[in-house]
PDB file of N, CA and C in Angstrom:
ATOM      1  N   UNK A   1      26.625 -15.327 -68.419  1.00  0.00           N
ATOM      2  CA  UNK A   1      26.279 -15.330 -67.022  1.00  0.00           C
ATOM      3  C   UNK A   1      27.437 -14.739 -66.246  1.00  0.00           C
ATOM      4  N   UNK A   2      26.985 -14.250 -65.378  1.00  0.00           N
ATOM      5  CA  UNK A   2      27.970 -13.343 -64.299  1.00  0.00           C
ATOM      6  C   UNK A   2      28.205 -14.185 -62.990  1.00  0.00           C
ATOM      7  N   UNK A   3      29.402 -14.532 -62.813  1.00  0.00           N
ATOM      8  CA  UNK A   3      29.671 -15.161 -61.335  1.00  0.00           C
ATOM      9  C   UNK A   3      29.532 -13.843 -60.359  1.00  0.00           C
ATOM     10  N   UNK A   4      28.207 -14.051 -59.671  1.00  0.00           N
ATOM     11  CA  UNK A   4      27.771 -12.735 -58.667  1.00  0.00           C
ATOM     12  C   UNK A   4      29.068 -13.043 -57.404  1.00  0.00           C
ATOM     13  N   UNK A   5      29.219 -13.982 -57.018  1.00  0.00           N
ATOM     14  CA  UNK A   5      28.933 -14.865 -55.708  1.00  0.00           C
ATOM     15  C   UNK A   5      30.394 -15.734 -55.945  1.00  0.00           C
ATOM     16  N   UNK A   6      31.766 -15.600 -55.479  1.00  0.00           N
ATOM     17  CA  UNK A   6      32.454 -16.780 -55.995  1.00  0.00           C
ATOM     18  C   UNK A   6      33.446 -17.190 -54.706  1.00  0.00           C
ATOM     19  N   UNK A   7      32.587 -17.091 -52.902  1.00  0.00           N
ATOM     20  CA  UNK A   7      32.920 -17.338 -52.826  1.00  0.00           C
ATOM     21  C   UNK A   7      32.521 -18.500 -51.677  1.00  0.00           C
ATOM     22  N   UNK A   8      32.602 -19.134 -51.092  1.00  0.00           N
ATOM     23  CA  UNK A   8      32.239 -20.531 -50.345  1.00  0.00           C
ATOM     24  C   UNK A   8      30.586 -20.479 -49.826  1.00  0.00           C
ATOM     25  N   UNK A   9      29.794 -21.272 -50.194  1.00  0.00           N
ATOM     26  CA  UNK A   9      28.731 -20.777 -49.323  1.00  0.00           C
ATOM     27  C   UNK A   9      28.369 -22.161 -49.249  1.00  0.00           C
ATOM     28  N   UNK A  10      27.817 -22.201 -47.890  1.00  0.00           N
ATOM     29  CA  UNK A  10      26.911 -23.234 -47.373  1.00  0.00           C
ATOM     30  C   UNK A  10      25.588 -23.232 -46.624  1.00  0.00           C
ATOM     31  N   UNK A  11      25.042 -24.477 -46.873  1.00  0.00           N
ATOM     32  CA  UNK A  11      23.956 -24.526 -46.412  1.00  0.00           C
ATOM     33  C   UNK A  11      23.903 -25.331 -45.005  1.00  0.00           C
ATOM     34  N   UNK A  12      23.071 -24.681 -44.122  1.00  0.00           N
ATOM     35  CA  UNK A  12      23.453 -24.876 -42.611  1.00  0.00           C
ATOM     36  C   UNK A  12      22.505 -26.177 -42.758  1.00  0.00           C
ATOM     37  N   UNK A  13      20.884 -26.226 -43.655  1.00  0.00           N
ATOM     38  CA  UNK A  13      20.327 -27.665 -43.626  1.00  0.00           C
ATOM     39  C   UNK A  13      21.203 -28.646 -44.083  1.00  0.00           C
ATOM     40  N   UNK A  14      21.407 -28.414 -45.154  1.00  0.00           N
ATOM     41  CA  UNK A  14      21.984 -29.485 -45.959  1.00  0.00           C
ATOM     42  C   UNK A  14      23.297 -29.611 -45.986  1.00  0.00           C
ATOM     43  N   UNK A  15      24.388 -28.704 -45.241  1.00  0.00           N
ATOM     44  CA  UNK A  15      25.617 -28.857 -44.779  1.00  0.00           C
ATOM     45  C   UNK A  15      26.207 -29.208 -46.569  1.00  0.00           C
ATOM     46  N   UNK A  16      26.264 -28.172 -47.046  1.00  0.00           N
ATOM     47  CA  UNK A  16      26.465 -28.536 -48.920  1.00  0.00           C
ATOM     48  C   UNK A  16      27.627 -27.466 -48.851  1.00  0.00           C
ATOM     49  N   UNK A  17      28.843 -27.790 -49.326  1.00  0.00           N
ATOM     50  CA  UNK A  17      29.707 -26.253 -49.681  1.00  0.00           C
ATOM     51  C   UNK A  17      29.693 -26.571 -51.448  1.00  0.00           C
ATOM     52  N   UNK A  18      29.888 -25.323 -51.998  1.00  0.00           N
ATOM     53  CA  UNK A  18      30.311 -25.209 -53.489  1.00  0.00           C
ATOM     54  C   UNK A  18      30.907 -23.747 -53.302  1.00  0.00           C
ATOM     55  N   UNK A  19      31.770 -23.837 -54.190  1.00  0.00           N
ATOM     56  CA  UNK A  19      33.127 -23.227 -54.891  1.00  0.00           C
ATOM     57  C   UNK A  19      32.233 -21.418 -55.672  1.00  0.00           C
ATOM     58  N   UNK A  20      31.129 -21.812 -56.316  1.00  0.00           N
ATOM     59  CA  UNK A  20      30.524 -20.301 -56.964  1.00  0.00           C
ATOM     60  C   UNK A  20      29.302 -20.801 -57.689  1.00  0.00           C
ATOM     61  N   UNK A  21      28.760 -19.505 -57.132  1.00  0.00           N
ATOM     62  CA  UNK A  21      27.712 -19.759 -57.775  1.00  0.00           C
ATOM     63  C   UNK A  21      27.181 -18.236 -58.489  1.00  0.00           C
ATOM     64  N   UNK A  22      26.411 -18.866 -60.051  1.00  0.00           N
ATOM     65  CA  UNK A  22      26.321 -17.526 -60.220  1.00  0.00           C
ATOM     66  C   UNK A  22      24.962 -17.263 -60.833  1.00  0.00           C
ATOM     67  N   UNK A  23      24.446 -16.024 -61.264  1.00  0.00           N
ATOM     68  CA  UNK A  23      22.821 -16.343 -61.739  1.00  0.00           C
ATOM     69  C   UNK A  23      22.938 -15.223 -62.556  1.00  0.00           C
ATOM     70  N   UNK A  24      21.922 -14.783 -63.720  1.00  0.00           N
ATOM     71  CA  UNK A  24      21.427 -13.857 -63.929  1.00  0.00           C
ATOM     72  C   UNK A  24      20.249 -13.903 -64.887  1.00  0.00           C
ATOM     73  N   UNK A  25      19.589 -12.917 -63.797  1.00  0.00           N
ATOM     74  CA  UNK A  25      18.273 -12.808 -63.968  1.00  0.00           C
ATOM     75  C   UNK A  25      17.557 -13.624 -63.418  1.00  0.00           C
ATOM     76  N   UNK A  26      17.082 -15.127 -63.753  1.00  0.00           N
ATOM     77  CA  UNK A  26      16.250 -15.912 -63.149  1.00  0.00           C
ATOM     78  C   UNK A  26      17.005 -17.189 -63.615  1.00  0.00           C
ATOM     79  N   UNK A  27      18.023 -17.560 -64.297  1.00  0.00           N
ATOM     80  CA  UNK A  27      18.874 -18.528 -64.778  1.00  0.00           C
ATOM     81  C   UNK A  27      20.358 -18.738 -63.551  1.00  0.00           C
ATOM     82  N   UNK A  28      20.501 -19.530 -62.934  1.00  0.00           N
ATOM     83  CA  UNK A  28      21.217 -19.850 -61.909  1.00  0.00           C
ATOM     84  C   UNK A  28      22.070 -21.586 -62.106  1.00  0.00           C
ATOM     85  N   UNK A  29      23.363 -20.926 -61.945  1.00  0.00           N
ATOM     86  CA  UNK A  29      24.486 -22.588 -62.364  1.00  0.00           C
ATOM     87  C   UNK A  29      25.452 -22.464 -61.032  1.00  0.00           C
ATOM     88  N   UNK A  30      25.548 -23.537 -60.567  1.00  0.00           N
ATOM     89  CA  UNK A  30      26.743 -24.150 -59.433  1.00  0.00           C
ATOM     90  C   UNK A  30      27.993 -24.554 -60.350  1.00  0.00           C
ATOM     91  N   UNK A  31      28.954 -24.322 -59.315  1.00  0.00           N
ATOM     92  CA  UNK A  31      30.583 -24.323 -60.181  1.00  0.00           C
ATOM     93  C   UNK A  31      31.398 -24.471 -59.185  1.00  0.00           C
ATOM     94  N   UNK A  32      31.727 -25.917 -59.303  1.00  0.00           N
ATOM     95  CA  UNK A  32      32.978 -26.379 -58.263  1.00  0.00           C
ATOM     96  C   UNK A  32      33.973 -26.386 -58.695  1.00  0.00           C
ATOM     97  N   UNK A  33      34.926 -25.835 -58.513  1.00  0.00           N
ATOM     98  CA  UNK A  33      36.421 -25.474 -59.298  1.00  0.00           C
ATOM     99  C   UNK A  33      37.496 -26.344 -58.692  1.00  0.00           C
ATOM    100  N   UNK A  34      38.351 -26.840 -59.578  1.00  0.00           N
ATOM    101  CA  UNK A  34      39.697 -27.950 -59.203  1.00  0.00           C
ATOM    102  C   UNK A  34      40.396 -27.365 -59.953  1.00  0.00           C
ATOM    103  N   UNK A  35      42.065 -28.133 -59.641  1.00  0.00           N
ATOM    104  CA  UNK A  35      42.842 -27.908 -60.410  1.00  0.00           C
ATOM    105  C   UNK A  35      43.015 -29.001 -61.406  1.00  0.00           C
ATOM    106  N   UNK A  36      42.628 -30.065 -60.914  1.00  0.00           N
ATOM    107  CA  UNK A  36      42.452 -31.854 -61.178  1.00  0.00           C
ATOM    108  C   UNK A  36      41.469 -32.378 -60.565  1.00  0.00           C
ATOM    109  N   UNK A  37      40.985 -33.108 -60.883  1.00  0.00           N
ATOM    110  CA  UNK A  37      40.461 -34.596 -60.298  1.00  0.00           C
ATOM    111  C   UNK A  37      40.440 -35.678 -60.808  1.00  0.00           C
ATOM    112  N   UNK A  38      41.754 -35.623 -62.122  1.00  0.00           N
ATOM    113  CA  UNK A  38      41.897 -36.943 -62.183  1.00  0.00           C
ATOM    114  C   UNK A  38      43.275 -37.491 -61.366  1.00  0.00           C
ATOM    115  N   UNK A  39      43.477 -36.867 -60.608  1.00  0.00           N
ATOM    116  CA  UNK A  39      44.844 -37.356 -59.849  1.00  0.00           C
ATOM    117  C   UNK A  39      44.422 -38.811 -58.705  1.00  0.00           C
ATOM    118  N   UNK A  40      43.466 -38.170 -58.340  1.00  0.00           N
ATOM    119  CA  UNK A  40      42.624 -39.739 -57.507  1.00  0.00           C
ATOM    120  C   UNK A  40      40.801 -39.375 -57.322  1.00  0.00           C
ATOM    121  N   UNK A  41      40.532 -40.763 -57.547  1.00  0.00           N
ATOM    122  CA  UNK A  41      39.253 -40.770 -56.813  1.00  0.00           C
ATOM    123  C   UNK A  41      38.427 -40.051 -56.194  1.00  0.00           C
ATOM    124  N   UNK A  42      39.495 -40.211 -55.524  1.00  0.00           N
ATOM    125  CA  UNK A  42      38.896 -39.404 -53.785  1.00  0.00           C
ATOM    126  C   UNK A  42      38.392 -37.722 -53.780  1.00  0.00           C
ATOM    127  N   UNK A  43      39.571 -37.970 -54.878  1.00  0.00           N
ATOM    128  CA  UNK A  43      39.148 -35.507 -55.506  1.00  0.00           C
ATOM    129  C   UNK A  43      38.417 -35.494 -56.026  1.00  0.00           C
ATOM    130  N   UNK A  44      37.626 -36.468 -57.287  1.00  0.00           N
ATOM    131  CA  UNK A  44      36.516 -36.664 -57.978  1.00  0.00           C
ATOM    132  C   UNK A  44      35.317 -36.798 -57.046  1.00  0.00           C
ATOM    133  N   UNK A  45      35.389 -37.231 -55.903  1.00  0.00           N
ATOM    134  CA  UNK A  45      34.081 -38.126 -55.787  1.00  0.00           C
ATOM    135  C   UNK A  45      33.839 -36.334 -54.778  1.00  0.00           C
ATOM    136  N   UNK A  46      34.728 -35.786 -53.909  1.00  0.00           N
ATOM    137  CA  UNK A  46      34.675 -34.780 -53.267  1.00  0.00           C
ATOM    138  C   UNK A  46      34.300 -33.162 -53.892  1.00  0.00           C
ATOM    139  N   UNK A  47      34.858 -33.551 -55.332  1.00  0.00           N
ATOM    140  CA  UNK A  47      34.419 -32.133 -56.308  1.00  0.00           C
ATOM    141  C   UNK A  47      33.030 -32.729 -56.655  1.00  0.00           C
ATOM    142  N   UNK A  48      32.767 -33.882 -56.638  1.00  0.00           N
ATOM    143  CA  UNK A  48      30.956 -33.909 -57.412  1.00  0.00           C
ATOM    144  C   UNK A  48      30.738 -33.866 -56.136  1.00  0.00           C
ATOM    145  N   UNK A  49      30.563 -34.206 -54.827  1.00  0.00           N
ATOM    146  CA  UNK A  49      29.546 -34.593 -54.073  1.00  0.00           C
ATOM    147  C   UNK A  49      28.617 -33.684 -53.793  1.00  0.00           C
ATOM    148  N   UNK A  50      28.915 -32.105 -53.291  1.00  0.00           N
ATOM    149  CA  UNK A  50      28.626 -31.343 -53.024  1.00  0.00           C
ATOM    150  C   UNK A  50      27.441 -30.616 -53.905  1.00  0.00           C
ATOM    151  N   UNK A  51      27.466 -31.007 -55.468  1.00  0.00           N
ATOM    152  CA  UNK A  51      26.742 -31.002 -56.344  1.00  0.00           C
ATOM    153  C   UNK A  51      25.855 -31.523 -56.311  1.00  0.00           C
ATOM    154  N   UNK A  52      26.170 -32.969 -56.258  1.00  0.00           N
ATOM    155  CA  UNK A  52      25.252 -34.266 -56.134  1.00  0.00           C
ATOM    156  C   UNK A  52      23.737 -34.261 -55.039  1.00  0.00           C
ATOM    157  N   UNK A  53      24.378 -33.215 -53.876  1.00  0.00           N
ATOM    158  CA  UNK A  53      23.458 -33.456 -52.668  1.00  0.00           C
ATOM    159  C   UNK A  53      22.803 -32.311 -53.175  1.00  0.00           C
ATOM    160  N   UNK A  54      22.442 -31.287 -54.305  1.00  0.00           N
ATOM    161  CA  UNK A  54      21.375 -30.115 -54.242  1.00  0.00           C
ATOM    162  C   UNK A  54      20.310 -30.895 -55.059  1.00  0.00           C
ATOM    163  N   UNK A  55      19.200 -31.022 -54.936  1.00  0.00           N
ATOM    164  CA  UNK A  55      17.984 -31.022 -55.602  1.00  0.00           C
ATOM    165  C   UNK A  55      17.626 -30.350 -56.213  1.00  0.00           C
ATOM    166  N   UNK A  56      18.280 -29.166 -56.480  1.00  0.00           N
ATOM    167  CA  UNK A  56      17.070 -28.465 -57.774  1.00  0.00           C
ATOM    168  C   UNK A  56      18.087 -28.733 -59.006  1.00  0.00           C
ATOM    169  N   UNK A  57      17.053 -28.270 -60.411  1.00  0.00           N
ATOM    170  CA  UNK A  57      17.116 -28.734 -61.896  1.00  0.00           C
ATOM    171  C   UNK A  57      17.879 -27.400 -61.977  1.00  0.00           C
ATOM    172  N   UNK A  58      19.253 -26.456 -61.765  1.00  0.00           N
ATOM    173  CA  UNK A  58      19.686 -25.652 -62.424  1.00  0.00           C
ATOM    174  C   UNK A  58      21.082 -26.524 -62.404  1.00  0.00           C
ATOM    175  N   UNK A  59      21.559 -25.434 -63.988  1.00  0.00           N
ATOM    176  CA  UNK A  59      23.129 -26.365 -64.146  1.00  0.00           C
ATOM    177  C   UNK A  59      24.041 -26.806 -62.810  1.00  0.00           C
ATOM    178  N   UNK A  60      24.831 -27.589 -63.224  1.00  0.00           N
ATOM    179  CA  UNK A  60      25.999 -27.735 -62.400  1.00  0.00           C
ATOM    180  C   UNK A  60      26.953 -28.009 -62.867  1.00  0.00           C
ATOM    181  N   UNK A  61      28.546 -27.763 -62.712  1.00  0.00           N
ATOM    182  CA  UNK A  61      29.299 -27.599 -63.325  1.00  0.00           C
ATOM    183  C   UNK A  61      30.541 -27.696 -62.582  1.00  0.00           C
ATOM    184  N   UNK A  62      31.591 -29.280 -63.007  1.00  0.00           N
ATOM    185  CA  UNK A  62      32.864 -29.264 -62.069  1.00  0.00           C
ATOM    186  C   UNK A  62      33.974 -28.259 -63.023  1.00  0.00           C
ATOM    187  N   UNK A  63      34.783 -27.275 -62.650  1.00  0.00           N
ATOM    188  CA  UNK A  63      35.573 -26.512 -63.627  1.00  0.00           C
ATOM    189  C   UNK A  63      36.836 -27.192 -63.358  1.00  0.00           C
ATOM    190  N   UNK A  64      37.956 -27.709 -64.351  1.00  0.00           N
ATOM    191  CA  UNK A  64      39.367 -28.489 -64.162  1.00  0.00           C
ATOM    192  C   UNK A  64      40.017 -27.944 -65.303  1.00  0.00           C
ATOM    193  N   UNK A  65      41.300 -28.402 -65.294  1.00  0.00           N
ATOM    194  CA  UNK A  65      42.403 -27.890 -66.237  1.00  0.00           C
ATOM    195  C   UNK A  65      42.639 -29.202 -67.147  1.00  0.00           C
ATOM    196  N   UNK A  66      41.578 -30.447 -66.550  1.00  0.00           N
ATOM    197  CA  UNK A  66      41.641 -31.514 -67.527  1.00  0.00           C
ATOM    198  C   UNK A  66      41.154 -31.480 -68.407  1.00  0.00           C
ATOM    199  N   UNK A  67      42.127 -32.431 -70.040  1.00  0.00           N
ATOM    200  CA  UNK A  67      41.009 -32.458 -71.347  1.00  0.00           C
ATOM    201  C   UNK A  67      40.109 -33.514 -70.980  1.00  0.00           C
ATOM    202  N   UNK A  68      40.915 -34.630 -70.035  1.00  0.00           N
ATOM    203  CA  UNK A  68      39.427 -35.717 -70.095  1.00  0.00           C
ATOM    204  C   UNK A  68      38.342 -35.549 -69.735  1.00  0.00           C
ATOM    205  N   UNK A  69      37.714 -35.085 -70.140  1.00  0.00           N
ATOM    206  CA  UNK A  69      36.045 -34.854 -69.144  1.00  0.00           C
ATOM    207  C   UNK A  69      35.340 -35.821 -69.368  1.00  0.00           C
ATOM    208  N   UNK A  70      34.587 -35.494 -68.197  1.00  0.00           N
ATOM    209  CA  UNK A  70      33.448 -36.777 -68.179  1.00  0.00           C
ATOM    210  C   UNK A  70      31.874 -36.020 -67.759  1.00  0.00           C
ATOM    211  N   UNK A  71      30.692 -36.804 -67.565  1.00  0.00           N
ATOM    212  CA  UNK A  71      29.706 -36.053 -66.839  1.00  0.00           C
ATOM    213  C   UNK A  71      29.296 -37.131 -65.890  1.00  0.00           C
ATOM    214  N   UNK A  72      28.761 -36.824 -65.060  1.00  0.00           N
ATOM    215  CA  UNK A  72      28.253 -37.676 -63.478  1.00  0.00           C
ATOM    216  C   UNK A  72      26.887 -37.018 -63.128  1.00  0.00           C
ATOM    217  N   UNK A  73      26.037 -38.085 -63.601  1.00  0.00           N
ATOM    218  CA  UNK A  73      24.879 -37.195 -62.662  1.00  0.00           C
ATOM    219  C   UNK A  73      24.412 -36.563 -63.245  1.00  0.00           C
ATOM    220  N   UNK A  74      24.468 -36.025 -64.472  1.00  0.00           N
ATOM    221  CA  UNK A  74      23.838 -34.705 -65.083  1.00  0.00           C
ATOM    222  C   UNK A  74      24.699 -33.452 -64.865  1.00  0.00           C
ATOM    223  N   UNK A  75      25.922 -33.577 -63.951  1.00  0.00           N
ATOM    224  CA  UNK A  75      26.932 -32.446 -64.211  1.00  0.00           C
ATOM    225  C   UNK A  75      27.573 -32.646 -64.584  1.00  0.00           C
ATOM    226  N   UNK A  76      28.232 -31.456 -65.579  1.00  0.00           N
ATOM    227  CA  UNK A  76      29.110 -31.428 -66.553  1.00  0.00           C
ATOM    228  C   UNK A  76      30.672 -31.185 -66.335  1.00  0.00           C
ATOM    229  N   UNK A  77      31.472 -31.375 -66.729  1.00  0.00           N
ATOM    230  CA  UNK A  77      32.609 -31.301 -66.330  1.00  0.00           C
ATOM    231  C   UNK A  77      33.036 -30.200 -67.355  1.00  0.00           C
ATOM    232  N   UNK A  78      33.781 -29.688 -67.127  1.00  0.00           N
ATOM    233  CA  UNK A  78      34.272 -28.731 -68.206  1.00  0.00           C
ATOM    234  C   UNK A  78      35.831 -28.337 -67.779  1.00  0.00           C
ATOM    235  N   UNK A  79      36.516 -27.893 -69.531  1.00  0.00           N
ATOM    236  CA  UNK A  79      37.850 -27.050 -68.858  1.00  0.00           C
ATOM    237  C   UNK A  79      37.890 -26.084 -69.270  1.00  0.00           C
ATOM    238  N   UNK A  80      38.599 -25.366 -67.934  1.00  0.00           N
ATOM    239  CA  UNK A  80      37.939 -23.766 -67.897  1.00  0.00           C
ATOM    240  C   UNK A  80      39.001 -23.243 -68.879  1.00  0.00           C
ATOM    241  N   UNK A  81      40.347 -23.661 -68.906  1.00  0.00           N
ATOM    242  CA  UNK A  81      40.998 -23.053 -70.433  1.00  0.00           C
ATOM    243  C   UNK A  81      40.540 -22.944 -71.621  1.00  0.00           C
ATOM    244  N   UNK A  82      39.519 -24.006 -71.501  1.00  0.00           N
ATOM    245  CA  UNK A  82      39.050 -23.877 -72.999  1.00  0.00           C
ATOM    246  C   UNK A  82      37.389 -22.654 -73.122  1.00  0.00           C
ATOM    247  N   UNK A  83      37.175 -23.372 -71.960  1.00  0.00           N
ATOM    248  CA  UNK A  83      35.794 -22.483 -71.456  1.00  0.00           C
ATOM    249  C   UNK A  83      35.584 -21.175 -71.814  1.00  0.00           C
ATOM    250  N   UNK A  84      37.016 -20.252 -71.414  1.00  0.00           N
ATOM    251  CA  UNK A  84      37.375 -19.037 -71.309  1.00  0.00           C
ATOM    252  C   UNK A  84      38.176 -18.878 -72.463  1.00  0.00           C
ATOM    253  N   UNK A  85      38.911 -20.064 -72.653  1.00  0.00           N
ATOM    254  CA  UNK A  85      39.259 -19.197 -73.921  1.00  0.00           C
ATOM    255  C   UNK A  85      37.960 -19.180 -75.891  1.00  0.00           C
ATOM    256  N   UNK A  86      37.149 -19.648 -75.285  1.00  0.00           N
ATOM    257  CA  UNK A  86      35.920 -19.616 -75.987  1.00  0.00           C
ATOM    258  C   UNK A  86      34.924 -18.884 -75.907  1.00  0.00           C
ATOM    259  N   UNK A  87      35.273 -18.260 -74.506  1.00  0.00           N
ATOM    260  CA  UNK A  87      34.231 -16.842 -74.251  1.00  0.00           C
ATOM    261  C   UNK A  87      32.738 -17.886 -73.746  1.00  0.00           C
ATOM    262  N   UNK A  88      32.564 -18.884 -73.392  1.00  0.00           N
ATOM    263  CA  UNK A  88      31.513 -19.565 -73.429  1.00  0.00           C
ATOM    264  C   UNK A  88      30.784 -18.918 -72.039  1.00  0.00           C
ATOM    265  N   UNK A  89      29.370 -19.440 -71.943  1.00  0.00           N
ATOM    266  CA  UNK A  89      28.918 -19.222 -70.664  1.00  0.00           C
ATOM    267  C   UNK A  89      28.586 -20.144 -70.199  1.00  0.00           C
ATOM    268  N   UNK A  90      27.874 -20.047 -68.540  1.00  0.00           N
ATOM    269  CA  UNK A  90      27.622 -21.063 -67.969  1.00  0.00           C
ATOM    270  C   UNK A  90      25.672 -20.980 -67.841  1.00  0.00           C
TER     271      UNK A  90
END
């Protein structure tokens, strides 16, 4: 998948920001990017929320430099060092 799009967009209904979003073809994933969020709470709950508030069934995806991952919600946490250095997609 190709990040078309990487950079802030919001929605004026739903007042939603995310970090990138990217699609191709008819396959479309959200990608909120940190450097951390395990440093506090407060960065966790602020990197998912924005996720949390879209309703539709396409991926979602917090990107961090942490090994601990976790998932919330049905989004995945991932680290993008490993991500990239695996060539993986989203």
């Amino acid at each position: 998948m190709t990040i078309y799009h990487s950079s802030r967009l919001r929605s004026e209904v739903d007042q939603v920001q995310i970090e990138s979003f990217g699609h191709n073809d008819l396959n479309y994933s959200y990608v909120q990017v940190a450097y951390t969020i395990l440093a506090s709470k407060e960065t966790e709950d602020r990197e998912y929320r924005s996720l949390e508030q879209i309703k539709d069934n396409y991926p979602k995806y917090v990107a961090t430099t942490d090994y601990l991952l976790q998932k919330r919600n049905g989004i995945k946490h991932i680290n993008i060092i490993e991500f990239m250095k695996n060539c993986e997609k989203f």
